[in-house]
PDB file of N, CA and C in Angstrom:
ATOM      1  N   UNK A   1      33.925  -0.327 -21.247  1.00  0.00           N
ATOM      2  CA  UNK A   1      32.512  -0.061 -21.262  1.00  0.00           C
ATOM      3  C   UNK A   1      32.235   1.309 -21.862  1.00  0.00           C
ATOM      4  N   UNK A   2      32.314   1.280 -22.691  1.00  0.00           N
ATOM      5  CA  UNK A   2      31.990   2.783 -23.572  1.00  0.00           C
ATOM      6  C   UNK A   2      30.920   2.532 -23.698  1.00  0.00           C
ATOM      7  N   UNK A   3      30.126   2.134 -23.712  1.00  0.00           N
ATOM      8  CA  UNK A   3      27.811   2.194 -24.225  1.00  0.00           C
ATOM      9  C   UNK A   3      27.116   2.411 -22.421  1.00  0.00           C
ATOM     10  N   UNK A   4      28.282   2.804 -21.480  1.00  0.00           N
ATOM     11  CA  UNK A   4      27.527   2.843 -20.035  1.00  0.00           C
ATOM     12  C   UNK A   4      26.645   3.976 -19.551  1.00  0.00           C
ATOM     13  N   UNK A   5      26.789   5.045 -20.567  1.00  0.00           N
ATOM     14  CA  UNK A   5      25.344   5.604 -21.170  1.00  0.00           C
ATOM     15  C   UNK A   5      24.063   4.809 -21.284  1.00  0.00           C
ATOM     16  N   UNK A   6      24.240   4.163 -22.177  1.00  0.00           N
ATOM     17  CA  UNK A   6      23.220   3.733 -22.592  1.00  0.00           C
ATOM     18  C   UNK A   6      22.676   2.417 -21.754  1.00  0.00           C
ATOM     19  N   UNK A   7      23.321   1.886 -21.037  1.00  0.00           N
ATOM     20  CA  UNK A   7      23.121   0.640 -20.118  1.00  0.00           C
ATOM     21  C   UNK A   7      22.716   1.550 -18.870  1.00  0.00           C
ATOM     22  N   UNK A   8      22.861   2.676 -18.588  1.00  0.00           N
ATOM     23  CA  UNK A   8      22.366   3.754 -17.245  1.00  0.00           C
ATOM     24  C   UNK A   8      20.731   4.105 -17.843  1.00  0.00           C
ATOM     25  N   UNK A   9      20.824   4.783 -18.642  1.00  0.00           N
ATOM     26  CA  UNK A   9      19.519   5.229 -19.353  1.00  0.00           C
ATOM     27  C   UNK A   9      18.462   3.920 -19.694  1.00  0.00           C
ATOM     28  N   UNK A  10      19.271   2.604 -19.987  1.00  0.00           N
ATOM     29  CA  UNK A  10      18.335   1.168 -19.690  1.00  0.00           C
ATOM     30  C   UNK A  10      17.701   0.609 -18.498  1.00  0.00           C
ATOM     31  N   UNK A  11      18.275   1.197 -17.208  1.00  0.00           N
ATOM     32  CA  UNK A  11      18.887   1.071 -15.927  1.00  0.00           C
ATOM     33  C   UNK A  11      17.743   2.175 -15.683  1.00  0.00           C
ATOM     34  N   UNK A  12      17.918   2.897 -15.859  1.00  0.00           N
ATOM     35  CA  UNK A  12      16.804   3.827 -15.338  1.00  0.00           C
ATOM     36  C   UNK A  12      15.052   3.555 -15.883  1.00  0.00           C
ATOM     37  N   UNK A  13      15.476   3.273 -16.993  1.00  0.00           N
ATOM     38  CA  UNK A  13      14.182   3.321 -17.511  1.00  0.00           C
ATOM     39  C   UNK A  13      13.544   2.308 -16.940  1.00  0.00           C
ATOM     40  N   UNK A  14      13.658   1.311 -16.644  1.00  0.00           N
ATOM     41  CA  UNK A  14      13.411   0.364 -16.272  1.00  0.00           C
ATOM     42  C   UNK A  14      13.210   0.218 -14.557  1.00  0.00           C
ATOM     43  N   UNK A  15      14.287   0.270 -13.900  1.00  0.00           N
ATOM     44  CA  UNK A  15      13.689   1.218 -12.437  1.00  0.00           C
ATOM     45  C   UNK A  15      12.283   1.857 -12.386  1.00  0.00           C
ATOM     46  N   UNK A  16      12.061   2.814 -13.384  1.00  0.00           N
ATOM     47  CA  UNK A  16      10.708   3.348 -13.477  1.00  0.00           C
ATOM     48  C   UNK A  16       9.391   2.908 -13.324  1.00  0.00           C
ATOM     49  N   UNK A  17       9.764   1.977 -14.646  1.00  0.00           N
ATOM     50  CA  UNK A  17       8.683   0.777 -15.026  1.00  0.00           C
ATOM     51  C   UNK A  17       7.871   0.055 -13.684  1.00  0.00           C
ATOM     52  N   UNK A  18       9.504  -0.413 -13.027  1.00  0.00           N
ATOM     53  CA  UNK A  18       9.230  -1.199 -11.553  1.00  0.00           C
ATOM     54  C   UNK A  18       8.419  -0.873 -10.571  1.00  0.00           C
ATOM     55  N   UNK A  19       9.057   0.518 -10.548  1.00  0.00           N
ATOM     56  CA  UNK A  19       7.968   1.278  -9.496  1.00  0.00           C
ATOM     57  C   UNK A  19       6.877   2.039  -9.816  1.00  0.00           C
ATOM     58  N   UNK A  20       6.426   2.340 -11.459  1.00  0.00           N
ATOM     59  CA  UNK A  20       5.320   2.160 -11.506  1.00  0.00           C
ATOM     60  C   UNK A  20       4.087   1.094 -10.975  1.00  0.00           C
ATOM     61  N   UNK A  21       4.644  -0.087 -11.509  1.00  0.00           N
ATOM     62  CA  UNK A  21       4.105  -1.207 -11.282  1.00  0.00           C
ATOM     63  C   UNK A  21       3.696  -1.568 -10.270  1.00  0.00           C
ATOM     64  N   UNK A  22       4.738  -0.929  -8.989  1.00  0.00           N
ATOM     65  CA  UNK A  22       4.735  -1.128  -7.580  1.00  0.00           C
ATOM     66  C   UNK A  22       3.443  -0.100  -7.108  1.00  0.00           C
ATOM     67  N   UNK A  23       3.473   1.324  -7.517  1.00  0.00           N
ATOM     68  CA  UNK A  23       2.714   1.675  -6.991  1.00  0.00           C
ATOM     69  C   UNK A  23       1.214   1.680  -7.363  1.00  0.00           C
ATOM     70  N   UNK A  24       1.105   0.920  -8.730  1.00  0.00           N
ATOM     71  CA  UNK A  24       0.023   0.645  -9.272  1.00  0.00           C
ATOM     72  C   UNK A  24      -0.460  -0.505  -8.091  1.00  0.00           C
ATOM     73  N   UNK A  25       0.001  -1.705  -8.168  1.00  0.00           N
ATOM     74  CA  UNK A  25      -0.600  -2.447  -7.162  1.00  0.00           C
ATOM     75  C   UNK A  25      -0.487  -1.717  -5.901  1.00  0.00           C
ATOM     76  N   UNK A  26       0.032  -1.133  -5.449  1.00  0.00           N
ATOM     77  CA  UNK A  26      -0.731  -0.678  -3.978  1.00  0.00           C
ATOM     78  C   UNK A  26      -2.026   0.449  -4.095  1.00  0.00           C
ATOM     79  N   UNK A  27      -2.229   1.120  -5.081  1.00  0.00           N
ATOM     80  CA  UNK A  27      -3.513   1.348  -5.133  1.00  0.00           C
ATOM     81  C   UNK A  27      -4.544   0.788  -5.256  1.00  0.00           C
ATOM     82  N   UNK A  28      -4.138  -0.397  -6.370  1.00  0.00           N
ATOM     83  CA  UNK A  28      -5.414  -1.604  -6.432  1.00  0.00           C
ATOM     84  C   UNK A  28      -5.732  -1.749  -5.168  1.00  0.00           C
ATOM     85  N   UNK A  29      -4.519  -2.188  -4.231  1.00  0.00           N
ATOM     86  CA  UNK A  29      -4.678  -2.486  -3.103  1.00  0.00           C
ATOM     87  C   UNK A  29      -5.987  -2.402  -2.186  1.00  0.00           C
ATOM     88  N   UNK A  30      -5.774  -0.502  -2.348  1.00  0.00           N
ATOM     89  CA  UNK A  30      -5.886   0.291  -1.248  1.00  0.00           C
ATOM     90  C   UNK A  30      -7.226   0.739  -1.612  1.00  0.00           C
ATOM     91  N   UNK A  31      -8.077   0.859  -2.742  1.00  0.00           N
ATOM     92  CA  UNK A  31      -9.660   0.801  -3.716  1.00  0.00           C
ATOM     93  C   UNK A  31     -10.250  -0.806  -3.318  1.00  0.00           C
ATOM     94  N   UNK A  32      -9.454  -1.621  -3.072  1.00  0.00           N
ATOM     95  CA  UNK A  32     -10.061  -3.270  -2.730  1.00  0.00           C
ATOM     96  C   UNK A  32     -10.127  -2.821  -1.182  1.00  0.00           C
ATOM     97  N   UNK A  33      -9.622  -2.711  -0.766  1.00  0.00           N
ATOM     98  CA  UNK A  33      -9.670  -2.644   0.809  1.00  0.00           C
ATOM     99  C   UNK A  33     -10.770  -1.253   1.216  1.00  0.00           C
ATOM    100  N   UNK A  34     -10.506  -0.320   0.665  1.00  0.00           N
ATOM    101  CA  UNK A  34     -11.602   0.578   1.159  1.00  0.00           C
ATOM    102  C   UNK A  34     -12.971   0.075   0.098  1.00  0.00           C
ATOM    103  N   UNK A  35     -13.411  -0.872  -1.010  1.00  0.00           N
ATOM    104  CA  UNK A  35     -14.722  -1.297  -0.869  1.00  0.00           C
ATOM    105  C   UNK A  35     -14.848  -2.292  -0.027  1.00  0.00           C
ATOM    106  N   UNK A  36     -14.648  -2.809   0.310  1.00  0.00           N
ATOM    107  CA  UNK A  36     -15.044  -3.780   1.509  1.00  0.00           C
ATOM    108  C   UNK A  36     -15.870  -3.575   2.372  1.00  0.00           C
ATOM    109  N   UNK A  37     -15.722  -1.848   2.496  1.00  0.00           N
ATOM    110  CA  UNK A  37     -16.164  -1.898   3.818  1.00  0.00           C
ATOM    111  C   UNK A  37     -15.620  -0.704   5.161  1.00  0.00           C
ATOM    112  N   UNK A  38     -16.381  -0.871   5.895  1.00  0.00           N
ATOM    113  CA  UNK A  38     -15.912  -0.149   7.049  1.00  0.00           C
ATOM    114  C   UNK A  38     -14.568  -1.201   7.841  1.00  0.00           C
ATOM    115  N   UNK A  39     -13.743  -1.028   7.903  1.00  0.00           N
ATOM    116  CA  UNK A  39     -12.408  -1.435   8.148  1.00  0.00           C
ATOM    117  C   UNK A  39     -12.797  -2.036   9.782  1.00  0.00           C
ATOM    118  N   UNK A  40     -13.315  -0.771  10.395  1.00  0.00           N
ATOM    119  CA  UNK A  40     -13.190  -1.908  12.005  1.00  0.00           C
ATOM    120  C   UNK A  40     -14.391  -2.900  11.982  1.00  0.00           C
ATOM    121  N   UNK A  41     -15.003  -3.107  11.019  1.00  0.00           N
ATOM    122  CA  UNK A  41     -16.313  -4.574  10.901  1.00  0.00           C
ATOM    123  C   UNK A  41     -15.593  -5.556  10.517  1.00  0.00           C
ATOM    124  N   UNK A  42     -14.407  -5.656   9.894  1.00  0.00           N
ATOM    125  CA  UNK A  42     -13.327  -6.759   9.534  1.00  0.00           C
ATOM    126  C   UNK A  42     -12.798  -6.943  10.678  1.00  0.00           C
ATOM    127  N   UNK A  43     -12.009  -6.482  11.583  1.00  0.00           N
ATOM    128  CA  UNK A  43     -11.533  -6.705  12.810  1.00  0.00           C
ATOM    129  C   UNK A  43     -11.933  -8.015  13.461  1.00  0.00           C
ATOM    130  N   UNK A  44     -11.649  -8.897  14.382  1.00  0.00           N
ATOM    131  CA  UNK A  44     -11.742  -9.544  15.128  1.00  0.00           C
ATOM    132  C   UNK A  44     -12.381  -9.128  16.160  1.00  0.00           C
ATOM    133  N   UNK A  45     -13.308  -9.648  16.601  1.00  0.00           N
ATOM    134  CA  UNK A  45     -14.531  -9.476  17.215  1.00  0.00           C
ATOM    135  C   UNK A  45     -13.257  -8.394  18.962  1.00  0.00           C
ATOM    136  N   UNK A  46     -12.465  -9.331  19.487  1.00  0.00           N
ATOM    137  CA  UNK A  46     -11.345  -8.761  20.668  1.00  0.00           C
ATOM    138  C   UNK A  46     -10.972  -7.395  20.047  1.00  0.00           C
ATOM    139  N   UNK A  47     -10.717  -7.700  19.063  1.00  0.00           N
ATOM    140  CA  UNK A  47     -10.082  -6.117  18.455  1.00  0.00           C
ATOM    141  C   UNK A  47     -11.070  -4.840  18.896  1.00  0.00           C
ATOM    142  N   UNK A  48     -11.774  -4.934  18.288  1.00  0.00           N
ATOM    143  CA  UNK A  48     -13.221  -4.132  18.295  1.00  0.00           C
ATOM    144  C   UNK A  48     -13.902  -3.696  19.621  1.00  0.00           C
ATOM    145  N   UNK A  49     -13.726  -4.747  20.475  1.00  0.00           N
ATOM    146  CA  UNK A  49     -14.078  -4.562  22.144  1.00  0.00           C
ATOM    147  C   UNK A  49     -12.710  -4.166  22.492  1.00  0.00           C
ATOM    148  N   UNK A  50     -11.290  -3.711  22.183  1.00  0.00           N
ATOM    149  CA  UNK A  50     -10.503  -2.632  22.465  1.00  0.00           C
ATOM    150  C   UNK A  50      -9.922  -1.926  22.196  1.00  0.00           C
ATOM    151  N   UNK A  51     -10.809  -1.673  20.418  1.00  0.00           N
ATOM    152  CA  UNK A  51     -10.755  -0.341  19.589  1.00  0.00           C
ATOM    153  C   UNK A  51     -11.749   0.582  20.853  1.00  0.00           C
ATOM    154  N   UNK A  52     -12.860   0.100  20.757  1.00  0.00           N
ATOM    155  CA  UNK A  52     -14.060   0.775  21.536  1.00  0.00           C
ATOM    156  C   UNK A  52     -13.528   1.103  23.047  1.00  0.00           C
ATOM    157  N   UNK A  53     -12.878   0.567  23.355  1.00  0.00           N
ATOM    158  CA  UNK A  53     -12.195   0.704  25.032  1.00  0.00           C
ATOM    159  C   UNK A  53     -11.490   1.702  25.194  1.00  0.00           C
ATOM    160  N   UNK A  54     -10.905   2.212  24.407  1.00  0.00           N
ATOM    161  CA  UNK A  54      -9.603   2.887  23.617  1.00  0.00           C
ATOM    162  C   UNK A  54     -10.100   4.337  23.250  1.00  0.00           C
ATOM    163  N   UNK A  55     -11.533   4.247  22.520  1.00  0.00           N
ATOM    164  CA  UNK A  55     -11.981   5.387  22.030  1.00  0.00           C
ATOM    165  C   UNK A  55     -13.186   5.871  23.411  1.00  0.00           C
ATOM    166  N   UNK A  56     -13.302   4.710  24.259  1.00  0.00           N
ATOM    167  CA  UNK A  56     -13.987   5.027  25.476  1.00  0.00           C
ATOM    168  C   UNK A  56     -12.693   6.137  26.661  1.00  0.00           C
ATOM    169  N   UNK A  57     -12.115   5.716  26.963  1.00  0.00           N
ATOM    170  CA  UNK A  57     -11.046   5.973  27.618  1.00  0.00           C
ATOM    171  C   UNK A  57     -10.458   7.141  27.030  1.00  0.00           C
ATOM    172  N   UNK A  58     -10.218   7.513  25.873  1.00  0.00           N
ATOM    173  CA  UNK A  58      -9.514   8.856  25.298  1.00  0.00           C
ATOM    174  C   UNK A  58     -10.691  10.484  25.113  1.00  0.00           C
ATOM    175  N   UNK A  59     -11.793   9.703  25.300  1.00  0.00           N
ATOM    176  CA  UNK A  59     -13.134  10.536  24.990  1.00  0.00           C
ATOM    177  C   UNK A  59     -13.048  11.238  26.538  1.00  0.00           C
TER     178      UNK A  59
END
């Protein structure tokens, strides 16, 4: 393997790419999810009666 230079430097570059990609979609993500909305109005109605329980009790 004498070109394992160049198969590392392919290897890398490419790694890059990946996790660009990766962290591109989790921003989409994370801009879709914060327009939506206020996050605890999505919740499940139970959730919400012990988010509020929670922030009653720690207050």
């Amino acid at each position: 393997m004498d070109d394992y230079k160049e198969m590392y430097c392919h290897l890398a570059h490419e790694v890059e790419k990946a996790m660009r990609i990766l962290v591109k979609a989790q921003q989409d993500c994370e801009e879709m999810y914060l327009a939506q909305g206020d996050a605890e109005e999505q919740l499940p109605r139970e959730t919400q009666q012990e988010t509020q329980k929670q922030k009653t009790v720690s207050a």
